[in-house]
PDB file of N, CA and C in Angstrom:
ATOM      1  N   UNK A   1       0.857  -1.171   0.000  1.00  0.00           N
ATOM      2  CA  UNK A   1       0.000   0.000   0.000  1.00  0.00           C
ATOM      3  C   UNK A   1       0.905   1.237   0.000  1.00  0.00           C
ATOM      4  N   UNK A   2       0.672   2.011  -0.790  1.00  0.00           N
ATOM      5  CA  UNK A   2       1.302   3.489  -1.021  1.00  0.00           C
ATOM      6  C   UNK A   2       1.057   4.307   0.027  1.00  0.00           C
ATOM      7  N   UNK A   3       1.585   5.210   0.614  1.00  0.00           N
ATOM      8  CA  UNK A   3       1.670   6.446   1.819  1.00  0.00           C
ATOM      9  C   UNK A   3       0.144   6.942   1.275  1.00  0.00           C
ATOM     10  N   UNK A   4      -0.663   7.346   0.069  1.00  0.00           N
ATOM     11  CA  UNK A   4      -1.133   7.849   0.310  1.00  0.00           C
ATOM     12  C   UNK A   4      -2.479   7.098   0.307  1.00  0.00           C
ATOM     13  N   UNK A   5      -2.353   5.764   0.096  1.00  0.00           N
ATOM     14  CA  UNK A   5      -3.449   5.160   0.532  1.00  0.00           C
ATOM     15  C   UNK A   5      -3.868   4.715   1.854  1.00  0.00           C
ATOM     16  N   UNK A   6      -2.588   4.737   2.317  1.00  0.00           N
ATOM     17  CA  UNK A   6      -2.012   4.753   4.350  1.00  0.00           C
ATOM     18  C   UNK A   6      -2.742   5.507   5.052  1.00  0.00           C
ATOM     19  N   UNK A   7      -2.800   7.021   4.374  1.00  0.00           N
ATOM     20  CA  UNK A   7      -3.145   7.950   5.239  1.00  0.00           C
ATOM     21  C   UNK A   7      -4.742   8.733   4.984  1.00  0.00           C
ATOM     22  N   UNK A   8      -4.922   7.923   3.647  1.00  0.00           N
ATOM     23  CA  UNK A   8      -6.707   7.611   3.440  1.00  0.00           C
ATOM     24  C   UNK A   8      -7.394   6.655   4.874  1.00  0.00           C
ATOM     25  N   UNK A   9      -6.318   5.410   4.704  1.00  0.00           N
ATOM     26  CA  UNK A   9      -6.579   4.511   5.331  1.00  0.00           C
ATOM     27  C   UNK A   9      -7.307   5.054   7.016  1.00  0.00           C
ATOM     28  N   UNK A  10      -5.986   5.761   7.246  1.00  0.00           N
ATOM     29  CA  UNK A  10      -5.923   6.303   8.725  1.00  0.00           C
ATOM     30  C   UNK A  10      -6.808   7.354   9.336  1.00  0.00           C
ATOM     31  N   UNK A  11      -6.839   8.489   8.089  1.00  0.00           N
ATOM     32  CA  UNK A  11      -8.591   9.222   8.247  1.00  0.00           C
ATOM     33  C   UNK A  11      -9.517   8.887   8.706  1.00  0.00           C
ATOM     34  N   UNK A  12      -9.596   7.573   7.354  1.00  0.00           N
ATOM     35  CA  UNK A  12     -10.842   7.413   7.220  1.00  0.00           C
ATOM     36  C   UNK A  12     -11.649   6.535   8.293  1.00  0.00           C
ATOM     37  N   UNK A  13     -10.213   5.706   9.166  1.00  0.00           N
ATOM     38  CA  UNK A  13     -10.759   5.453  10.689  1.00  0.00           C
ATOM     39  C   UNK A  13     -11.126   5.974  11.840  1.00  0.00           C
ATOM     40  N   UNK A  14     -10.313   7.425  12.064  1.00  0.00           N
ATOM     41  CA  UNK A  14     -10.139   8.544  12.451  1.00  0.00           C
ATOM     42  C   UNK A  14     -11.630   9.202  12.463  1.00  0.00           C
ATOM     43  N   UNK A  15     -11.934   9.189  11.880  1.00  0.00           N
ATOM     44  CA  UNK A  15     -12.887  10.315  11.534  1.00  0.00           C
ATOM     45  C   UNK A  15     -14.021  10.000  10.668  1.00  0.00           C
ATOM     46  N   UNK A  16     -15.696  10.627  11.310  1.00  0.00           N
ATOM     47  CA  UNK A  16     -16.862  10.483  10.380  1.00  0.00           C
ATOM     48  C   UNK A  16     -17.056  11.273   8.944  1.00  0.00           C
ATOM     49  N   UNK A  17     -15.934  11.346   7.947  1.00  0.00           N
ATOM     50  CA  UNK A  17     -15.805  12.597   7.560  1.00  0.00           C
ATOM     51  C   UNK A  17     -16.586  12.066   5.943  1.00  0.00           C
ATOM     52  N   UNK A  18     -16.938  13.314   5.602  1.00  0.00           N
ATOM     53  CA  UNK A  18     -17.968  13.493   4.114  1.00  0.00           C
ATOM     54  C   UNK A  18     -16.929  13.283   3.057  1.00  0.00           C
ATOM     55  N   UNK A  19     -15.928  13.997   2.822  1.00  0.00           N
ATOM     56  CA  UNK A  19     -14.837  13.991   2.280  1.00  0.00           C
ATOM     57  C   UNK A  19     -13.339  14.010   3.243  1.00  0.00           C
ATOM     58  N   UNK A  20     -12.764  13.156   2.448  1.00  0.00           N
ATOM     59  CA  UNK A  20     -11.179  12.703   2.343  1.00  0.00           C
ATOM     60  C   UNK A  20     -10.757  12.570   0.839  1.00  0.00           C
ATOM     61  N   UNK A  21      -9.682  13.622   0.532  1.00  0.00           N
ATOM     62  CA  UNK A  21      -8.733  13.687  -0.606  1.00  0.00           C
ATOM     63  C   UNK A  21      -7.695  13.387  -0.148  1.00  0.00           C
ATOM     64  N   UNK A  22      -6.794  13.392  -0.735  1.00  0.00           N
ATOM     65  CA  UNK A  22      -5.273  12.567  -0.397  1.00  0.00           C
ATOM     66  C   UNK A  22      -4.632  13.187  -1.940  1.00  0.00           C
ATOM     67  N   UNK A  23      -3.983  14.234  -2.123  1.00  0.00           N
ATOM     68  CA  UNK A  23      -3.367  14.307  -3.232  1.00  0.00           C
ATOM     69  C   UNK A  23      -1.388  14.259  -3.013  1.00  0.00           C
ATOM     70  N   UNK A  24      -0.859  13.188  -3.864  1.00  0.00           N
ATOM     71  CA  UNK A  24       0.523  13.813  -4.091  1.00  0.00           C
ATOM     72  C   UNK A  24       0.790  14.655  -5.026  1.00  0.00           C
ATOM     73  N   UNK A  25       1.315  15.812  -4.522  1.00  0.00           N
ATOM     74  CA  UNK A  25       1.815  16.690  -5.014  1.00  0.00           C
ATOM     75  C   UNK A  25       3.736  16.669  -5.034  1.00  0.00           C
ATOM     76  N   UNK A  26       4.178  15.727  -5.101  1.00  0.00           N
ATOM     77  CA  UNK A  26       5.718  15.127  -5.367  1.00  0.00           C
ATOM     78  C   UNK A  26       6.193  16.004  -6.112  1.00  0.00           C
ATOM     79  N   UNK A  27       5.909  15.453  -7.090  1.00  0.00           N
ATOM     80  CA  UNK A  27       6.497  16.209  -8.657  1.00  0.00           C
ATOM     81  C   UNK A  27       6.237  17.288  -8.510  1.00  0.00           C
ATOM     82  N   UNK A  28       5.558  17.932  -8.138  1.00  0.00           N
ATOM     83  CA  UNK A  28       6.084  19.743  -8.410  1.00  0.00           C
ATOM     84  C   UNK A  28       6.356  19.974  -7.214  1.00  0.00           C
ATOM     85  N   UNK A  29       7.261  19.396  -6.545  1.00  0.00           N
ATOM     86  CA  UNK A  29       8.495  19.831  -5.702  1.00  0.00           C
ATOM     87  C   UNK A  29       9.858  18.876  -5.855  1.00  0.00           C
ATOM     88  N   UNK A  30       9.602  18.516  -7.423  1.00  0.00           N
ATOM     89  CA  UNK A  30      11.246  18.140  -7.761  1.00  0.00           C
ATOM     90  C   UNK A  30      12.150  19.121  -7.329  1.00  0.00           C
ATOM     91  N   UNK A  31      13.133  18.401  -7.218  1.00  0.00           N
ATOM     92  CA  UNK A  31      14.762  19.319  -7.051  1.00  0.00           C
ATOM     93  C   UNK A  31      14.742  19.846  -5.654  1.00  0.00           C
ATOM     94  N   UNK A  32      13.668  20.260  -5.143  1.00  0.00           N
ATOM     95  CA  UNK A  32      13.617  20.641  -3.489  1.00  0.00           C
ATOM     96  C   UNK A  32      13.631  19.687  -2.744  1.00  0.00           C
ATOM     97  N   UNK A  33      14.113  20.593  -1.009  1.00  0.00           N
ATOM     98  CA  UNK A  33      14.186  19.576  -0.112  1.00  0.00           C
ATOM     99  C   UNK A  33      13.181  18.561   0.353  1.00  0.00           C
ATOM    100  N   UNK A  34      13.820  17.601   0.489  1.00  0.00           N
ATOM    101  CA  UNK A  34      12.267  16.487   0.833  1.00  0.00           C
ATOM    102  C   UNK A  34      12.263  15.349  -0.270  1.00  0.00           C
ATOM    103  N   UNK A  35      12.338  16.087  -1.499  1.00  0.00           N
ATOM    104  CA  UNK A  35      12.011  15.697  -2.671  1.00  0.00           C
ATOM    105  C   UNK A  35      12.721  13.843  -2.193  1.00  0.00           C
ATOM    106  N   UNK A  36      11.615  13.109  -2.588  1.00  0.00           N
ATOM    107  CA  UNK A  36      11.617  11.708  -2.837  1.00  0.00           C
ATOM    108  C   UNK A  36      11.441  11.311  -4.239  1.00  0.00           C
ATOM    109  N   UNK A  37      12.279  10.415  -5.119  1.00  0.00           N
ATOM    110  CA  UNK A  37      12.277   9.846  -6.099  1.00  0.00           C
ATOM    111  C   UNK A  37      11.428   8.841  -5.926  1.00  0.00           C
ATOM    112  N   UNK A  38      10.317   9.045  -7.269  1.00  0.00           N
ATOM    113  CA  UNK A  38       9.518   8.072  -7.226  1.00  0.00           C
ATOM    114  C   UNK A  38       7.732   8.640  -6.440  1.00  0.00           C
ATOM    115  N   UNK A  39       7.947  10.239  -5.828  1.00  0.00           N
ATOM    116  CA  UNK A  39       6.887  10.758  -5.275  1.00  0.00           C
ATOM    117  C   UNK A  39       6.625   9.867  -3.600  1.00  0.00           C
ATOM    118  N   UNK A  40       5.355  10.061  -3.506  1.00  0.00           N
ATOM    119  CA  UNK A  40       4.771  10.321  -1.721  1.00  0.00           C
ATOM    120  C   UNK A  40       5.686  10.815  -1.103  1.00  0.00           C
ATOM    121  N   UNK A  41       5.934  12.070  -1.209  1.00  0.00           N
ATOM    122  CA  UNK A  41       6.630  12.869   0.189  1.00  0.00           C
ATOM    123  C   UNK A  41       6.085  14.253   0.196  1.00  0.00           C
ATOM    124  N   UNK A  42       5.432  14.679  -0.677  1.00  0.00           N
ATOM    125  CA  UNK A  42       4.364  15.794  -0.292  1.00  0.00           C
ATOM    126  C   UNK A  42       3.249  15.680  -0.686  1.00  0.00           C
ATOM    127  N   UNK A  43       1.867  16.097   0.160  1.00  0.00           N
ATOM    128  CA  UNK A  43       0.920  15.498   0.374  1.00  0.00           C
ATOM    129  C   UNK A  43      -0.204  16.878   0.572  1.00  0.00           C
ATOM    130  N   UNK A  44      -0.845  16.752   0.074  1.00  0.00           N
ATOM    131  CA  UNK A  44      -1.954  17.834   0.354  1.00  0.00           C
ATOM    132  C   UNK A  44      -2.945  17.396   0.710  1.00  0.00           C
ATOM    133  N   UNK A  45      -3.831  17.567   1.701  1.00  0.00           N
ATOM    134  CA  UNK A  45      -5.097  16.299   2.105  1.00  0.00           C
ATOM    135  C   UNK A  45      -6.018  17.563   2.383  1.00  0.00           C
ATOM    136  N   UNK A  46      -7.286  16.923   2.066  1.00  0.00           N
ATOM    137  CA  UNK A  46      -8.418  17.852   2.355  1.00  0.00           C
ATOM    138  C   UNK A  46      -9.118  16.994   3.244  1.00  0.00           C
ATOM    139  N   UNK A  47     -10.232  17.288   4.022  1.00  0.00           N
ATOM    140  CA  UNK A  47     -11.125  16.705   5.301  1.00  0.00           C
ATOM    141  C   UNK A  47     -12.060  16.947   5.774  1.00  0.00           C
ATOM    142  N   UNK A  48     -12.925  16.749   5.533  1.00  0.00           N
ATOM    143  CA  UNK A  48     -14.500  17.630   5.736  1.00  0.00           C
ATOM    144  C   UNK A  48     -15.224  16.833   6.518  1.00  0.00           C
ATOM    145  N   UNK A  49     -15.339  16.816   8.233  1.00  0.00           N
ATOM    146  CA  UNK A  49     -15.582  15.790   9.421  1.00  0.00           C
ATOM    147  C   UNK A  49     -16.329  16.813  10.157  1.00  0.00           C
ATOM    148  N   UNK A  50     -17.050  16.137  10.524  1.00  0.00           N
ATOM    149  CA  UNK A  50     -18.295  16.921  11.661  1.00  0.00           C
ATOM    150  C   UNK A  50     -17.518  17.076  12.861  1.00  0.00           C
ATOM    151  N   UNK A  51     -16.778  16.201  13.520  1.00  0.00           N
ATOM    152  CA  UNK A  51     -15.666  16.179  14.458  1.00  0.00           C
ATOM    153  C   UNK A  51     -14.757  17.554  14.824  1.00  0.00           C
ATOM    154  N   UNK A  52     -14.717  18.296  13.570  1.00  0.00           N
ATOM    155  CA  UNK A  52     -13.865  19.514  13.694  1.00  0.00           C
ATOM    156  C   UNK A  52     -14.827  20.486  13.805  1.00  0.00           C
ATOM    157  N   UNK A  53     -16.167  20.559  13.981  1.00  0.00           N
ATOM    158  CA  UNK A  53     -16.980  21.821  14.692  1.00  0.00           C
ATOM    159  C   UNK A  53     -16.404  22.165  15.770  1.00  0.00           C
ATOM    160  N   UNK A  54     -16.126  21.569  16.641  1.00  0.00           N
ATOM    161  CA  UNK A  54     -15.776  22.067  17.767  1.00  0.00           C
ATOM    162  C   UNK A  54     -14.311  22.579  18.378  1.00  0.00           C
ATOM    163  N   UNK A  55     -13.666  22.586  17.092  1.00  0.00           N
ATOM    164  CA  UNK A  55     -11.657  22.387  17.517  1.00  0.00           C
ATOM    165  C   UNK A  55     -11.105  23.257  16.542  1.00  0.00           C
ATOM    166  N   UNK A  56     -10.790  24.469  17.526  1.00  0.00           N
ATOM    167  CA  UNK A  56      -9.740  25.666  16.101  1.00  0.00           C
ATOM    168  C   UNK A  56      -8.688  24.852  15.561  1.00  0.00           C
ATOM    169  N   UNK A  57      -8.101  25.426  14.624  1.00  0.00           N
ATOM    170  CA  UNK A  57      -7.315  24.961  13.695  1.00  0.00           C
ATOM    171  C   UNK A  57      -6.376  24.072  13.862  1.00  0.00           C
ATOM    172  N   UNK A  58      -5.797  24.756  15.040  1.00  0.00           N
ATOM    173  CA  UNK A  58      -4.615  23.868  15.678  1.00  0.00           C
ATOM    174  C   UNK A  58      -4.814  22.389  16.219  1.00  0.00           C
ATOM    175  N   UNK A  59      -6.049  22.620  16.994  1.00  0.00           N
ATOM    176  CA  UNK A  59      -6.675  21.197  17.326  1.00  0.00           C
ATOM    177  C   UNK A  59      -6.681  20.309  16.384  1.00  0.00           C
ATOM    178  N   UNK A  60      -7.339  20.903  15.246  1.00  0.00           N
ATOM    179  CA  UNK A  60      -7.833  19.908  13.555  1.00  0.00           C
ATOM    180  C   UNK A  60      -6.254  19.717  13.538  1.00  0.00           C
ATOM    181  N   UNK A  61      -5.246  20.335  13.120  1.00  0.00           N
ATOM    182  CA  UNK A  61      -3.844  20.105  12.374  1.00  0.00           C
ATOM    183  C   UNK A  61      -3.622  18.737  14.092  1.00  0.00           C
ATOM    184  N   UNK A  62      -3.600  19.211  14.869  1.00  0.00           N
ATOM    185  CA  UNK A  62      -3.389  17.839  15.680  1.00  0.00           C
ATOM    186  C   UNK A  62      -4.285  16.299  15.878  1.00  0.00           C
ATOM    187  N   UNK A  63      -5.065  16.914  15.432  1.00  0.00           N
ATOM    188  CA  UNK A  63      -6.160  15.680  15.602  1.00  0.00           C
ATOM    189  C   UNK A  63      -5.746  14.824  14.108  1.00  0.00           C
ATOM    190  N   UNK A  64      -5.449  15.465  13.092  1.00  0.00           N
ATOM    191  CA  UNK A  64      -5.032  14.910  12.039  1.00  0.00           C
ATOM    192  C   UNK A  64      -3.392  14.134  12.141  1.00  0.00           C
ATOM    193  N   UNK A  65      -2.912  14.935  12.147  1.00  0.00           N
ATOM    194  CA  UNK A  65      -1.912  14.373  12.296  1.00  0.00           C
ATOM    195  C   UNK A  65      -1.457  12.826  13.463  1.00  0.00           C
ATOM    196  N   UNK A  66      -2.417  12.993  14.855  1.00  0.00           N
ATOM    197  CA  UNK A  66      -2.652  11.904  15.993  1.00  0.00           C
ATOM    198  C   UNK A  66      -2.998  10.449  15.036  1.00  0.00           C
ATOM    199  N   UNK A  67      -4.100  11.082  14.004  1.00  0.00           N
ATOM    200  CA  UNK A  67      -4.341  10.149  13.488  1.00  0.00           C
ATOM    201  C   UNK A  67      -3.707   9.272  12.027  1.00  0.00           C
ATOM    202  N   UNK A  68      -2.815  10.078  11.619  1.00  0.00           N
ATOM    203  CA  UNK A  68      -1.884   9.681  10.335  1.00  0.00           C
ATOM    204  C   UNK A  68      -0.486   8.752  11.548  1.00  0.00           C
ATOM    205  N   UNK A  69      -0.619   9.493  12.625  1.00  0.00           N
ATOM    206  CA  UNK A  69       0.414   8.569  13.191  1.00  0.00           C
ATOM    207  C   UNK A  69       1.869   8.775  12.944  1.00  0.00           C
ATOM    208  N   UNK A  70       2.846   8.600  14.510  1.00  0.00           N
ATOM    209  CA  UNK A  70       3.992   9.409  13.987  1.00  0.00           C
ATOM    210  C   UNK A  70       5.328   8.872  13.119  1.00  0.00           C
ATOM    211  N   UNK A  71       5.037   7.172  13.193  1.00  0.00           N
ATOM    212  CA  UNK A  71       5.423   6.316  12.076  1.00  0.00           C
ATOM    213  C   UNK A  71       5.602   6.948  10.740  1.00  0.00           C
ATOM    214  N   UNK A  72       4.361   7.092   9.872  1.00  0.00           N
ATOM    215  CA  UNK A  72       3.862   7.787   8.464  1.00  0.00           C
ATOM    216  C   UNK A  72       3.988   8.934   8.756  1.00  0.00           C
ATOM    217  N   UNK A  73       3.906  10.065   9.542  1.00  0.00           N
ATOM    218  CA  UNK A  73       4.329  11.263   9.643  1.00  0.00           C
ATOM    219  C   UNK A  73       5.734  11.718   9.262  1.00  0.00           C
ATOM    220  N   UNK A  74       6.465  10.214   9.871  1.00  0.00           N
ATOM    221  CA  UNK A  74       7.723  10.585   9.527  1.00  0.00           C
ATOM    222  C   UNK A  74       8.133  10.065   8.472  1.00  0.00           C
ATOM    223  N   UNK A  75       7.223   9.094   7.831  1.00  0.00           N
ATOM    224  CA  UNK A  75       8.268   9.309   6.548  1.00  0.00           C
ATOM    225  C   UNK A  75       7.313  10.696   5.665  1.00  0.00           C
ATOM    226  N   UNK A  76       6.875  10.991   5.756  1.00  0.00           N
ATOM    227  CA  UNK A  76       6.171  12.259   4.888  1.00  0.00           C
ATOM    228  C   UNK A  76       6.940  13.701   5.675  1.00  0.00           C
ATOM    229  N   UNK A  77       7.301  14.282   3.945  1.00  0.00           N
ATOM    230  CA  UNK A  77       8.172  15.431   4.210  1.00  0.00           C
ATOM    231  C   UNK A  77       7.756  16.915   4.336  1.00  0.00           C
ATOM    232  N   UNK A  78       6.160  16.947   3.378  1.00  0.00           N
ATOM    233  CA  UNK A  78       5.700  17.776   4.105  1.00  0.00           C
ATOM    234  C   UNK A  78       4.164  17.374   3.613  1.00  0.00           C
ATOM    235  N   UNK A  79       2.818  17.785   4.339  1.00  0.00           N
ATOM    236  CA  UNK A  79       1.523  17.635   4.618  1.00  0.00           C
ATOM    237  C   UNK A  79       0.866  18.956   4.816  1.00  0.00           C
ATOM    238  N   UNK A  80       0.075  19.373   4.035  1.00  0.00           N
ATOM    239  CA  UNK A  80      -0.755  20.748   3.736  1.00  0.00           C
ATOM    240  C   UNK A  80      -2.023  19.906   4.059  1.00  0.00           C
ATOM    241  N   UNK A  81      -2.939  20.759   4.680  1.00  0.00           N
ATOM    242  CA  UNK A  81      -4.044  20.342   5.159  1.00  0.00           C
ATOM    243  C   UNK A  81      -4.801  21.543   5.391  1.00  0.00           C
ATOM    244  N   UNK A  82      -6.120  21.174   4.450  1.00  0.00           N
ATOM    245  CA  UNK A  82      -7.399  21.863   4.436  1.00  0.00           C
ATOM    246  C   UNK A  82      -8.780  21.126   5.000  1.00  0.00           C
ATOM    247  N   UNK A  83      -8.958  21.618   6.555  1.00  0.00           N
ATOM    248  CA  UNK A  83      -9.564  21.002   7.185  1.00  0.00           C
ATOM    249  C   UNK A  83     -10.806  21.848   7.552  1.00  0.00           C
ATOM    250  N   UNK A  84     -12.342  21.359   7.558  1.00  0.00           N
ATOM    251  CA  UNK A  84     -13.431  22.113   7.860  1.00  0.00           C
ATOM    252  C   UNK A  84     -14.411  21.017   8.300  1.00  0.00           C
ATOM    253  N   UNK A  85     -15.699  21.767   8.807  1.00  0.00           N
ATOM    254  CA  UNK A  85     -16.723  20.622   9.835  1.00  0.00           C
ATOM    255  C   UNK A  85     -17.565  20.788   8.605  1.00  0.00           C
TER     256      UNK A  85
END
């Protein structure tokens, strides 16, 4: 299973959510730091969970991340996240 089916995976246990995207965005951060041959190392995820009514931003960026786990966190170099209830 690919990182970014991992961290579908891990959401989508995580959380009652309407939408989960999972995009790699790799390739247009060739040549920069991070950059993994072959892609999954930058990640843009979107999340649309009833769960985050109640939790400013910071909460959501932690509650997400609790749930991607710090295993897969670490191999991912960087994670953009657009999170709403």
């Amino acid at each position: 299973m690919d990182r970014s089916a991992k961290i579908r995976a891990k959401l989508e246990q995580a959380f009652d959510a309407q939408v989960i995207e999972v995009f790699d965005e790799s390739e247009a951060h060739r040549g920069h730091a991070g950059y993994q041959e072959g892609g999954q190392s930058h990640f843009r995820v979107v999340v649309k969970a009833p769960e985050f009514a109640q939790m400013n931003r910071l909460a959501r960026h932690r509650a997400v991340h609790g749930a991607i786990g710090a295993e897969l966190m670490g191999e991912i170099h960087a994670l953009a996240l657009d999170l709403s209830a």
